[in-house]
Protein backbone atom coordinates (compact mmCIF):
# COMPACT_ATOMS: atom_id res chain seq x y z
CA UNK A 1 0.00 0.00 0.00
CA UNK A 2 1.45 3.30 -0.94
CA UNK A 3 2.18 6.08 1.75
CA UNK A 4 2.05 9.59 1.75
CA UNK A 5 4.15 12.60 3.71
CA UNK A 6 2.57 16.26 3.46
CA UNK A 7 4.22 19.62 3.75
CA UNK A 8 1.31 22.24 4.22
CA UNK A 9 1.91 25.93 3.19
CA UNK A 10 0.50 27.85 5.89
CA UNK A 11 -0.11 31.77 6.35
CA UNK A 12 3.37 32.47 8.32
CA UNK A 13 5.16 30.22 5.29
CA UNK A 14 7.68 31.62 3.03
CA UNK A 15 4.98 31.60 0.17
CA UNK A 16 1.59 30.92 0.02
CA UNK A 17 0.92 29.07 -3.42
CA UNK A 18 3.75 26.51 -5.01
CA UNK A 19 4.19 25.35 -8.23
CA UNK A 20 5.31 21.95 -9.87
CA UNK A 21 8.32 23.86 -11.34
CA UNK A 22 9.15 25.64 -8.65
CA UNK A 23 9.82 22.04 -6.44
CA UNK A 24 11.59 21.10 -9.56
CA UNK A 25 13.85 23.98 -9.12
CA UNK A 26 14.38 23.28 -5.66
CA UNK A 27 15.02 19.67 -6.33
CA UNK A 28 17.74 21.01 -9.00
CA UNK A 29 19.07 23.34 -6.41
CA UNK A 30 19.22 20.17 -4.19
CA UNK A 31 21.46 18.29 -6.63
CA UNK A 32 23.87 21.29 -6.62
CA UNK A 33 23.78 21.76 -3.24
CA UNK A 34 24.99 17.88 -2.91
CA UNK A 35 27.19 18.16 -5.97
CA UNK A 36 28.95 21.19 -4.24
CA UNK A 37 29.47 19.00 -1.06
CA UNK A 38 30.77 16.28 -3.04
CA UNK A 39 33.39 18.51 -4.74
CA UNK A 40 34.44 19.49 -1.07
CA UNK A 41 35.12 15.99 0.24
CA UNK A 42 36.48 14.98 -3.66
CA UNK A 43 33.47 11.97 -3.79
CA UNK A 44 30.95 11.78 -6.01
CA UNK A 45 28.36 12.56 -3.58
CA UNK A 46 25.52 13.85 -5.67
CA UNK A 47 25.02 10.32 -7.21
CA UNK A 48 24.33 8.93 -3.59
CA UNK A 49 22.65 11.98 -1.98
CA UNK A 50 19.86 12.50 -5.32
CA UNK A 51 19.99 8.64 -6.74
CA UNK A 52 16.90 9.37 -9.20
CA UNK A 53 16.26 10.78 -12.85
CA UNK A 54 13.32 13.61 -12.57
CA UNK A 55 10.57 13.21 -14.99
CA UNK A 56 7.42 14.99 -15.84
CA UNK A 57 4.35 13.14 -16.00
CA UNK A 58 1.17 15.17 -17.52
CA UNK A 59 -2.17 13.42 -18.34
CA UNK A 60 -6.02 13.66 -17.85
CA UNK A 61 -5.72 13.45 -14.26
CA UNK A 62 -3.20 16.09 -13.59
CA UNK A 63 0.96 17.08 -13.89
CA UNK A 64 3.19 15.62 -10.83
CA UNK A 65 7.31 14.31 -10.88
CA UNK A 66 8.16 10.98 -11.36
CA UNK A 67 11.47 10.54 -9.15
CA UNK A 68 12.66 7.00 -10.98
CA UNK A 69 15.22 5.08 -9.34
CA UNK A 70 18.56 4.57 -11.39
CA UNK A 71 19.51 1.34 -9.27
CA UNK A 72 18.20 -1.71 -7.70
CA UNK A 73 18.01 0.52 -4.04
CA UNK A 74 15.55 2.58 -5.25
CA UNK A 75 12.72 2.15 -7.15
CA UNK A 76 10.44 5.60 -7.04
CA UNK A 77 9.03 8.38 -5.26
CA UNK A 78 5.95 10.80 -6.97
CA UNK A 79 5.55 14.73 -6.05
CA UNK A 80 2.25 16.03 -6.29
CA UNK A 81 1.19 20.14 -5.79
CA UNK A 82 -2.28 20.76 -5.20
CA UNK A 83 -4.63 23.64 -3.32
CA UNK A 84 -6.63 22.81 -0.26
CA UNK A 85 -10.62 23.53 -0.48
CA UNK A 86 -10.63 27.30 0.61
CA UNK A 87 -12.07 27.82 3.60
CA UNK A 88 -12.79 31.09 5.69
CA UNK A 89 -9.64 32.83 4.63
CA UNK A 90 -8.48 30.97 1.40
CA UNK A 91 -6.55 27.97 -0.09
CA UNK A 92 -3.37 27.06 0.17
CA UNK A 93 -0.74 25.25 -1.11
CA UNK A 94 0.40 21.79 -0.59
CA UNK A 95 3.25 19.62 -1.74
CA UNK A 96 2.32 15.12 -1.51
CA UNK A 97 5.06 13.08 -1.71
CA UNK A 98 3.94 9.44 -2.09
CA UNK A 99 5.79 6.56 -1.67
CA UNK A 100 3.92 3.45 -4.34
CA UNK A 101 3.45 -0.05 -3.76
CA UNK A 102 7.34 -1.70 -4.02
CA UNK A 103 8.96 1.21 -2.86
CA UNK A 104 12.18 0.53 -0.65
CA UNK A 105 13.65 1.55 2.57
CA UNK A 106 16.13 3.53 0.73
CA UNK A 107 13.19 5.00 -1.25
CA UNK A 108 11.81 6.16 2.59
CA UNK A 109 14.74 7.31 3.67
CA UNK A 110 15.31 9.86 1.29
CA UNK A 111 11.57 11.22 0.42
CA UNK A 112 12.10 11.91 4.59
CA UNK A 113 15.26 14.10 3.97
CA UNK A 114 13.51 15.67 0.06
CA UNK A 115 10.21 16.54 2.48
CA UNK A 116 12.52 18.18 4.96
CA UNK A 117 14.92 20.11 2.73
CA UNK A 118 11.68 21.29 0.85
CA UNK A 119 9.04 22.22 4.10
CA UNK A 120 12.16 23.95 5.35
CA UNK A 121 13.27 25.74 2.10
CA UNK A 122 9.27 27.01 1.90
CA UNK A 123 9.21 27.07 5.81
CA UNK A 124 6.08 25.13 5.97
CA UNK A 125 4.54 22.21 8.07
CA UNK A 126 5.48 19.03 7.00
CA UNK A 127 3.39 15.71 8.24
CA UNK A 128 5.36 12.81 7.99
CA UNK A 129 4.91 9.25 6.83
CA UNK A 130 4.40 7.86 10.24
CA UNK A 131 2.39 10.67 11.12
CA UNK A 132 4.44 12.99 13.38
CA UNK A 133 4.39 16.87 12.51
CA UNK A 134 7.31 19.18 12.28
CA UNK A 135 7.28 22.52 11.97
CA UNK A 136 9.50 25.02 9.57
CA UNK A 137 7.82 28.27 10.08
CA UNK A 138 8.23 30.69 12.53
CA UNK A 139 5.46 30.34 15.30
């Protein structure tokens, strides 16, 4: 059964809307971030720290990433963006990452640290696959 994590845009967040290509730029600023790091230590640490190929899905139902796994550790992880029903105020953002059926621990492991370097990049409130709730914004 597939699992989901959440990070939740909320009024004291960075922004208050996010778009598919903007958590495809962070994601690229990710893989810099780790190739950077590598370069530092001299080890090809980007390969280990990002070990997917991004791709763009679009059909009927809607646009999301397909994170596809380029070895046998990991298989895939999908990133949604939707808007919340408004309510009294108004919508808001929100960012699913889902984990499918046959996804591996490695697969866990790092949609855990992609939802935390992205609810902390957009300082938002990010519900975790086991359920637990951290908070990025300033309270």
């Amino acid at each position: 059964m597939s699992t989901h994590a959440y990070i939740k845009l909320v009024p004291a967040s960075r922004q208050k809307t996010v778009t598919l290509e903007e958590v495809k730029k962070l994601l690229d600023s990710y893989q810099e971030m780790t190739k950077k790091t590598g370069e530092q230590l001299g080890w090809e640490y980007k390969e280990a720290a990002f070990p997917y190929e991004i791709m763009e899905v679009n059909n009927e139902n809607g646009s999301w990433l397909y994170l596809k796994g380029k070895n046998g550790r990991y298989q895939a992880i999908f990133i949604v963006v939707g808007q919340t029903q408004p309510n009294e105020t108004e919508a808001s953002s929100f960012i699913q990452i889902t984990l499918p059926n046959g996804a591996t621990h490695g697969d866990k492991g790092k949609a855990n640290e992609f939802c935390k370097f992205l609810a902390k990049k957009l300082e938002g409130e990010l519900h975790l696959f086991n359920g637990r709730i951290m908070y990025f914004y300033k309270r």
